[in-house]
Structures are given as structure tokens and as C-alpha cells.
Protein backbone atom coordinates (compact mmCIF):
# COMPACT_ATOMS: atom_id res chain seq x y z
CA UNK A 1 1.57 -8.97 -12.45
CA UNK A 2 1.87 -5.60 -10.60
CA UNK A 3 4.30 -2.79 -11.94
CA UNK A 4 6.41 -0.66 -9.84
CA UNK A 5 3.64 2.17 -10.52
CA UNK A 6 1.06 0.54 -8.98
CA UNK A 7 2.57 -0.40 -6.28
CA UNK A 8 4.01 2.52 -5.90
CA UNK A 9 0.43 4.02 -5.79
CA UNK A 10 -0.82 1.30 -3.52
CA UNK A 11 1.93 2.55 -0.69
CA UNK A 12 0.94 5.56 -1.15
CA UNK A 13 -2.73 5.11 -0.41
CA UNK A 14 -1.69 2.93 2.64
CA UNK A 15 0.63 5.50 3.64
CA UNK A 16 -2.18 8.08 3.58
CA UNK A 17 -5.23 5.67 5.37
CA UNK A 18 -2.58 4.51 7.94
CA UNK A 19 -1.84 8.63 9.27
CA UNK A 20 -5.50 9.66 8.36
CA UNK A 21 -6.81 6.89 9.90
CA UNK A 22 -8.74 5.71 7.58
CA UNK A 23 -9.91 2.32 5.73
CA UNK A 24 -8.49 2.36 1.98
CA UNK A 25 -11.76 2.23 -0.07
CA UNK A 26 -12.87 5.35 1.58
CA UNK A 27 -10.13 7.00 -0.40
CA UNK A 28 -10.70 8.08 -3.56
CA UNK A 29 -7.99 9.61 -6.28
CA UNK A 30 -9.94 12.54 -5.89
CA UNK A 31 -11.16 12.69 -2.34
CA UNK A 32 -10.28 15.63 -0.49
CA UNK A 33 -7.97 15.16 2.61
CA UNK A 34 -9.17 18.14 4.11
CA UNK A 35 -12.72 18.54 3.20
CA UNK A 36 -13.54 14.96 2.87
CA UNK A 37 -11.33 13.33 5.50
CA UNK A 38 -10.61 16.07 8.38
CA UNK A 39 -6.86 15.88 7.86
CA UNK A 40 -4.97 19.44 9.31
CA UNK A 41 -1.88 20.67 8.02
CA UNK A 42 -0.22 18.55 11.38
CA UNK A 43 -1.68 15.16 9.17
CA UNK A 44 -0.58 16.60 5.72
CA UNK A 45 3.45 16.75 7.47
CA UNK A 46 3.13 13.51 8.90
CA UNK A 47 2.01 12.00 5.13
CA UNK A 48 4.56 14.28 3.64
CA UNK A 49 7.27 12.87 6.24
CA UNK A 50 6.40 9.48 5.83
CA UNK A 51 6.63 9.36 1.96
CA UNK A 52 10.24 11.37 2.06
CA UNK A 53 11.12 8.15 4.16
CA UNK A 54 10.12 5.18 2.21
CA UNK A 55 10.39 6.52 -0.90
CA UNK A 56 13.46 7.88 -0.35
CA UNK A 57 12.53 11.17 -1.74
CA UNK A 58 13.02 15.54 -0.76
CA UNK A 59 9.45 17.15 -0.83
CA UNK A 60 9.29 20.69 -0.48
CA UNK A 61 6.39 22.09 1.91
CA UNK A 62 5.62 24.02 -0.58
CA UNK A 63 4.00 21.42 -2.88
CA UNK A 64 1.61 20.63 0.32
CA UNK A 65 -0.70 22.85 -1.74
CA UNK A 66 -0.51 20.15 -4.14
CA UNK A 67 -0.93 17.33 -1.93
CA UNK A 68 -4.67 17.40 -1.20
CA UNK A 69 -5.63 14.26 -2.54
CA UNK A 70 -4.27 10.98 -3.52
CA UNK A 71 -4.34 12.38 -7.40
CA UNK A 72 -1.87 15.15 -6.06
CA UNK A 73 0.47 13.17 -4.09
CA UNK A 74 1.28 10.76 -6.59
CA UNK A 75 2.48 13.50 -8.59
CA UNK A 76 4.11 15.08 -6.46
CA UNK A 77 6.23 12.04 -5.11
CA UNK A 78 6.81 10.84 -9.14
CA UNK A 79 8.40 14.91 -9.65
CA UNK A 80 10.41 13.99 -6.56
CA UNK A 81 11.01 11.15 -7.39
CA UNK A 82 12.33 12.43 -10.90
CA UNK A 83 15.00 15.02 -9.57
């Protein structure tokens, strides 16, 4: 059985393949979006858009500092999620 964590962390990923374009096992937890991808700050929005809508969360752009890999964003959306 799945908890609500991983499959929290499973949208996430698909989330973050779907904008970057990308296949899911060449995403890593630690795998840069930037460096290792070639996501811009345009792609970073569009992820940070997309998890403020189905995960019904506020993300302050200031946290995309935070959000540069898959590590990052699953902290950032559980501190959202948490407020």
C-alpha cells in the first residue's frame, strides 16, 4: 500500500517531467533542474504554478531558490503545505 507521502512525491515528479519534458527515471531527488535538465526560470513558474494548483497550496517565488531539484520541491510544497 502507498501512503499519501509517496504519492504525494510521485505527483510531484510527474508534475516536474510533464513541464520539463522529461521521462521520470531521468529525474533524480538530486538532479539539478537547471544544470542537469535545461529548465529556465519560465519552467521553474510553470512547476511552481502547477503544484499551487493541485496541491492546493501558496508558494512564494521566493522559495524558487529552493526549488532546484525534486529534493527541494518536496520540501517546499510539505512547508506549504503545513501553513
Amino acid at each position: 500500500m502507498t501512503t499519501s507521502a509517496e504519492n504525494k512525491t510521485a505527483k510531484i515528479k510527474e508534475i516536474i517531467c510533464d513541464i520539463l519534458e522529461l521521462e521520470e527515471d531521468e529525474v533524480t531527488e538530486t538532479s539539478l533542474f537547471k544544470e542537469d535538465h535545461g529548465a529556465d526560470s519560465l519552467r521553474a513558474i510553470e512547476i511552481l504554478a502547477a503544484l499551487e494548483k493541485n496541491f492546493h497550496v501558496v508558494i512564494d517565488q521566493a522559495e524558487l531558490g529552493r526549488m532546484v531539484n525534486l529534493k527541494g520541491v518536496e520540501e517546499v510544497v510539505a512547508e506549504a503545505a503545513g501553513k
